[in-house]
N, C-alpha and C. Protein backbone atom coordinates (compact mmCIF):
# COMPACT_ATOMS: atom_id res chain seq x y z
N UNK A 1 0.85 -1.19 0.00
CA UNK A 1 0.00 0.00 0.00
C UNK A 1 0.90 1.25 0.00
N UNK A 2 0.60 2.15 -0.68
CA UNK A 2 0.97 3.60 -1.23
C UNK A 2 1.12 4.08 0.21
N UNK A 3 2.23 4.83 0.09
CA UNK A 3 2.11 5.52 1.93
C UNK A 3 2.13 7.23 1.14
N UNK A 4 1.38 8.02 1.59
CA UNK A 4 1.85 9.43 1.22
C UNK A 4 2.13 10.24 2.13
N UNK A 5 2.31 11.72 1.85
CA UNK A 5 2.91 12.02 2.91
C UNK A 5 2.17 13.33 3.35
N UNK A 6 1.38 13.68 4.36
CA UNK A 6 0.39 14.66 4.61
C UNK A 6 1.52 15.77 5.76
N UNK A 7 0.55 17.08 6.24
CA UNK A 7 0.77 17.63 6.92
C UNK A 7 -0.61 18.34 7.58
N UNK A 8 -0.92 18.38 8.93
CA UNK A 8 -2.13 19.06 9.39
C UNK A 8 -1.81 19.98 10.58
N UNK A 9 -2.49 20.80 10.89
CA UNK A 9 -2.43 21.79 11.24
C UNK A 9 -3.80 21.53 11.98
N UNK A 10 -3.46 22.03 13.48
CA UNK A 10 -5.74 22.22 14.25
C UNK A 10 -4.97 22.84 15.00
N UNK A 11 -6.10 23.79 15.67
CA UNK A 11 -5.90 24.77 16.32
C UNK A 11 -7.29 24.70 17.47
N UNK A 12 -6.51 24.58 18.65
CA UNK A 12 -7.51 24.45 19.78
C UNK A 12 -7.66 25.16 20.73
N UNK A 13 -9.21 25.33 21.20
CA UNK A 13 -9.20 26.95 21.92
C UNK A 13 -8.89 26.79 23.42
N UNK A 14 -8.31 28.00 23.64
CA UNK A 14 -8.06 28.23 24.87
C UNK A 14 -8.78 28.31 25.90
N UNK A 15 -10.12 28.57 25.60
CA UNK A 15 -11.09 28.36 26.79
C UNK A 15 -11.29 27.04 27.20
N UNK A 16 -11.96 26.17 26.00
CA UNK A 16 -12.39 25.12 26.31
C UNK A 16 -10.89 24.40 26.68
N UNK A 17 -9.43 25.06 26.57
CA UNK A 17 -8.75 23.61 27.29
C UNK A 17 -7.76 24.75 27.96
N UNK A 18 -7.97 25.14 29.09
CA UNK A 18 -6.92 26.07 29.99
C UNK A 18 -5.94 25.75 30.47
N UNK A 19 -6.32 24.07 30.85
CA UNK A 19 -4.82 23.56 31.42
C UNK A 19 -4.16 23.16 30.24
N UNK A 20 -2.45 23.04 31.21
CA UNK A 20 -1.93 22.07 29.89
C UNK A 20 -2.00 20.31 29.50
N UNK A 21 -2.70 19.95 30.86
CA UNK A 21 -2.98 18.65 30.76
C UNK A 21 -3.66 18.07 29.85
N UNK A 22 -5.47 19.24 29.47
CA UNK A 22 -5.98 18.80 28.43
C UNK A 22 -5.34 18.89 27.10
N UNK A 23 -4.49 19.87 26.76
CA UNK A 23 -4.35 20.39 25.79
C UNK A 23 -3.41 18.98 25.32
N UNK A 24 -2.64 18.72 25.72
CA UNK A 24 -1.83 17.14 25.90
C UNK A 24 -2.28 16.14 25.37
N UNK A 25 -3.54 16.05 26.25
CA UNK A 25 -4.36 14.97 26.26
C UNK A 25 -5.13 14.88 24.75
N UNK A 26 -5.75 16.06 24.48
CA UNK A 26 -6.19 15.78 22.73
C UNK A 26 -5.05 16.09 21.87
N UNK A 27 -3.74 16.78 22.12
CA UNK A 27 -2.69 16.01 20.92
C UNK A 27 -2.70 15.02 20.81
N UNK A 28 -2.59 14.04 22.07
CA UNK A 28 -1.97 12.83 22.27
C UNK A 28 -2.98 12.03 21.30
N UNK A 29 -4.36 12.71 22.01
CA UNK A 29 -5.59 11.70 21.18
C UNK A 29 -5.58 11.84 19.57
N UNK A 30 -5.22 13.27 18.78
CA UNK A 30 -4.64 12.83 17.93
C UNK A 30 -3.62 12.22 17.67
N UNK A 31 -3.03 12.00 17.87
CA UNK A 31 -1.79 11.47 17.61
C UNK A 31 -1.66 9.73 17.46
N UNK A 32 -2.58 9.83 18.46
CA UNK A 32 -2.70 7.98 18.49
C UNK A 32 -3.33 7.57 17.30
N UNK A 33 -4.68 8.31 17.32
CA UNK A 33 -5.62 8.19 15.97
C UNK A 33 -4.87 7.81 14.74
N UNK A 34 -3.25 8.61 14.73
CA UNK A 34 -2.56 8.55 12.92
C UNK A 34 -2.03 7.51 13.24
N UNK A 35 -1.41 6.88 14.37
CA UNK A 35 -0.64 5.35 14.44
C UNK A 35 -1.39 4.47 14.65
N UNK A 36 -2.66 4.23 15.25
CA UNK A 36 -3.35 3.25 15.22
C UNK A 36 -3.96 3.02 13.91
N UNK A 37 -4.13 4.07 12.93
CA UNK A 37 -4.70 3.05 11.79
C UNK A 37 -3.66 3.39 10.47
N UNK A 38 -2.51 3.17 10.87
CA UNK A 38 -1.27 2.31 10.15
C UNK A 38 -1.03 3.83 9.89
N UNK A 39 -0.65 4.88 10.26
CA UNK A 39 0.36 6.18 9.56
C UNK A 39 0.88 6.00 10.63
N UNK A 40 2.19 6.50 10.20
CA UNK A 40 3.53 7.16 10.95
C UNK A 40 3.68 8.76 11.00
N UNK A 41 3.99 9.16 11.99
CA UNK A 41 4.02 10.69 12.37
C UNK A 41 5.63 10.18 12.40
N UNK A 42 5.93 11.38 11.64
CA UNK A 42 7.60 11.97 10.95
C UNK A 42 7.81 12.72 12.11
N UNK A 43 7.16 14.35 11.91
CA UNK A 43 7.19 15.44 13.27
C UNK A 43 6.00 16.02 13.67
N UNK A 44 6.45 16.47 14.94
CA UNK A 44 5.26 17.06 15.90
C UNK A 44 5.82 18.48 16.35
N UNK A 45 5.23 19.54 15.84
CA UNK A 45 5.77 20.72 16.36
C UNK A 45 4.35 21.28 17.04
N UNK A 46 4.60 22.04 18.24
CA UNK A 46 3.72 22.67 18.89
C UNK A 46 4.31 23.68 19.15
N UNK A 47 3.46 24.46 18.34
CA UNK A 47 4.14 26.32 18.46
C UNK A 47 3.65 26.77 19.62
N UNK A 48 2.22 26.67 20.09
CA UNK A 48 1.80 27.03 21.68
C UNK A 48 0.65 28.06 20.94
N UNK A 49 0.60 28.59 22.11
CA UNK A 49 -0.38 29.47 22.09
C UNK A 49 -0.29 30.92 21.24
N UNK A 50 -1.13 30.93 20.03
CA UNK A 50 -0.93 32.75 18.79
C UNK A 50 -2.03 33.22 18.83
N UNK A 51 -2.48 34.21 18.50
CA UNK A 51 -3.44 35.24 18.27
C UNK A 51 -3.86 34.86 16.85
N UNK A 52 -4.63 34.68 16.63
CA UNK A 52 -5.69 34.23 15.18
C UNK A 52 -5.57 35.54 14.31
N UNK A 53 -5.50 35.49 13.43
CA UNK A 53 -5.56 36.33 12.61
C UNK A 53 -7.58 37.01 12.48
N UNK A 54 -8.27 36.35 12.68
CA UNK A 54 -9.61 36.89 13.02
C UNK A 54 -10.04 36.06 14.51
N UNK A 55 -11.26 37.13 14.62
CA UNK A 55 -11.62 36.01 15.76
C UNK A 55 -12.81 34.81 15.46
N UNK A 56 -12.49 33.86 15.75
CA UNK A 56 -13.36 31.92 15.80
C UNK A 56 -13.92 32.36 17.15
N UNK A 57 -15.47 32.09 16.90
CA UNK A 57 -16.01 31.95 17.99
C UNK A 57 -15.76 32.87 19.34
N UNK A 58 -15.99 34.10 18.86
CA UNK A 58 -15.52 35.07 19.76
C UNK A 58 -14.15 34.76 20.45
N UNK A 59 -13.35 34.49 19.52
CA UNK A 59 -11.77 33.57 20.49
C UNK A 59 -11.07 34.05 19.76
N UNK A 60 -9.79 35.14 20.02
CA UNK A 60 -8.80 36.03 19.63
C UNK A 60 -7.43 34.81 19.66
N UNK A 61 -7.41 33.80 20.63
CA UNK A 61 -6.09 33.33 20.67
C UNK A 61 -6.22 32.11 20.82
N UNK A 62 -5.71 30.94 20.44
CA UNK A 62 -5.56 29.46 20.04
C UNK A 62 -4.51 29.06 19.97
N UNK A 63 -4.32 27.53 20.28
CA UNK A 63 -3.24 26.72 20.25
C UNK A 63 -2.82 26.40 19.08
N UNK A 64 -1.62 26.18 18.51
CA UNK A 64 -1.79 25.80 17.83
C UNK A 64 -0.44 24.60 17.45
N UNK A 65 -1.25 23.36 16.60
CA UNK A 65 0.21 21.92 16.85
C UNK A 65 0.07 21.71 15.48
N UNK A 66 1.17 21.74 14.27
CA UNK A 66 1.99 20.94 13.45
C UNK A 66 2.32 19.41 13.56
N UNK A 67 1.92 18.35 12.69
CA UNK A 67 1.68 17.35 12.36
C UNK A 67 2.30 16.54 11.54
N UNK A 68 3.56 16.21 10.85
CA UNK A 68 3.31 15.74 9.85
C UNK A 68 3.94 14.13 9.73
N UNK A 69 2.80 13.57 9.22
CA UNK A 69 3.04 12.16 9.32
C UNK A 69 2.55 11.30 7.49
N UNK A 70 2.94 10.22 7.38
CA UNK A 70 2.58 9.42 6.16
C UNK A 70 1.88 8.62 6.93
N UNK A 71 0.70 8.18 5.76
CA UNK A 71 -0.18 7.39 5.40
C UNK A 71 -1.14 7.10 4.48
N UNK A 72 -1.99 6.09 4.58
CA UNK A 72 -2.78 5.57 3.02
C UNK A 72 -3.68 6.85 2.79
N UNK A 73 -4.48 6.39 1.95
CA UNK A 73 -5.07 7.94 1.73
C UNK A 73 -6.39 7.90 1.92
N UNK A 74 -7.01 6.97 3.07
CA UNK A 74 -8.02 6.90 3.60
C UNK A 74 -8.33 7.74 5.14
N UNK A 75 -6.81 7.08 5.89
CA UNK A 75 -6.54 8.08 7.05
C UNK A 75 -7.47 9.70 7.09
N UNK A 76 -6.87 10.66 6.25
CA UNK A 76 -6.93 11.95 6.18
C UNK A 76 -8.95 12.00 6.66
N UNK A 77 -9.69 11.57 5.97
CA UNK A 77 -10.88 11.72 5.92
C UNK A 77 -11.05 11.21 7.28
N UNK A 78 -10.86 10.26 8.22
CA UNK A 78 -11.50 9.82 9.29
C UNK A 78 -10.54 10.78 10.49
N UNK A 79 -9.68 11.60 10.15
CA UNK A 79 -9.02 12.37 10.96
C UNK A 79 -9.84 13.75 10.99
N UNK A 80 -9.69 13.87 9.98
CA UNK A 80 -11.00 15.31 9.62
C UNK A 80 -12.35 14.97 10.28
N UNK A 81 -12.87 14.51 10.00
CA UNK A 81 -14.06 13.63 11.01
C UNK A 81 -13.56 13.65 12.62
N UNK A 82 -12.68 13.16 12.79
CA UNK A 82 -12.60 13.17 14.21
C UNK A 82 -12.58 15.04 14.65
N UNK A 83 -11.51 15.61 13.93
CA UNK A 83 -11.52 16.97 13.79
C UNK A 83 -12.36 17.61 14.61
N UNK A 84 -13.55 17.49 13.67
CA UNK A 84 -15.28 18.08 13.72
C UNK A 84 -15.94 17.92 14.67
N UNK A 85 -15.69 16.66 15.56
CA UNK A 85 -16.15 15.99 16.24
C UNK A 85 -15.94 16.29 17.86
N UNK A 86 -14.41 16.69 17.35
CA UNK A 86 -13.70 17.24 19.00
C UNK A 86 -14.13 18.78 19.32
N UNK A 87 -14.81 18.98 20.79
CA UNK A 87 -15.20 19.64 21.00
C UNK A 87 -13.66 20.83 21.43
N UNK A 88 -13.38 22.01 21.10
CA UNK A 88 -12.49 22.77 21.46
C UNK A 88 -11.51 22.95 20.50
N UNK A 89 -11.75 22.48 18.86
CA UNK A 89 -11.08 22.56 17.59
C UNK A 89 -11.75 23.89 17.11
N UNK A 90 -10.83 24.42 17.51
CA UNK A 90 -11.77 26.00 16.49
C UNK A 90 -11.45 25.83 14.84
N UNK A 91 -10.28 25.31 14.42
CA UNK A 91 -10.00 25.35 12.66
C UNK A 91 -9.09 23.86 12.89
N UNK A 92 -9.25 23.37 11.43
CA UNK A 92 -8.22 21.83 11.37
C UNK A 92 -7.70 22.32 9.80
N UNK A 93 -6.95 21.41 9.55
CA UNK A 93 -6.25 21.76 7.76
C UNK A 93 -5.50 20.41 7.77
N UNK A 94 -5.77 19.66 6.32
CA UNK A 94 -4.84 18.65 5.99
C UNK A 94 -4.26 18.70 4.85
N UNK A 95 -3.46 18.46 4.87
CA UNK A 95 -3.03 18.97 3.30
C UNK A 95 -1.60 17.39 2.77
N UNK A 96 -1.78 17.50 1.64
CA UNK A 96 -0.97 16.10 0.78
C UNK A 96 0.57 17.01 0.14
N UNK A 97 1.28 16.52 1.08
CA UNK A 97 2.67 17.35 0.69
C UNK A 97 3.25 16.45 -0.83
């Protein structure tokens, strides 16, 4: 199977996760999501906390974590889905490098 090679980008709000425990806790939960169904994460950058260029949801400032891992090209869609799903994702982005 074809492995390709993605990069994503989500950005999670600061209200809904104040500590740094949660904020952890749903990288991590992404993160598992790309190795449990067969991708490999290359790198993980977490820039921290920026000011949005507009405001999401009345929310001026967000987390924000760099992603980039290979996998089949089914992955991407059930990650985006999860995305949507997680409560405290103000924006997600996947993109096929």
């Amino acid at each position: 199977m074809a492995m390709n090679k993605y990069e994503t980008v989500f950005v999670l709000s600061t209200k809904t996760y104040a500590d740094d425990a949660a904020l952890e806790a749903t990288t991590e939960k992404f993160k598992s999501l790309i190795t449990s169904n067969g991708g490999v994460i290359t790198n993980v950058d977490v820039w921290g906390k920026r000011r949005l260029a507009y405001a999401v949801n009345y929310e001026t400032e967000g987390y924000y974590v760099v992603v980039n891992f290979e996998s089949s090209a089914d992955l991407p869609k059930e990650l985006s889905r999860n995305y949507h799903i997680t409560d405290g994702v103000l924006r997600s982005i996947i993109v096929k490098k």
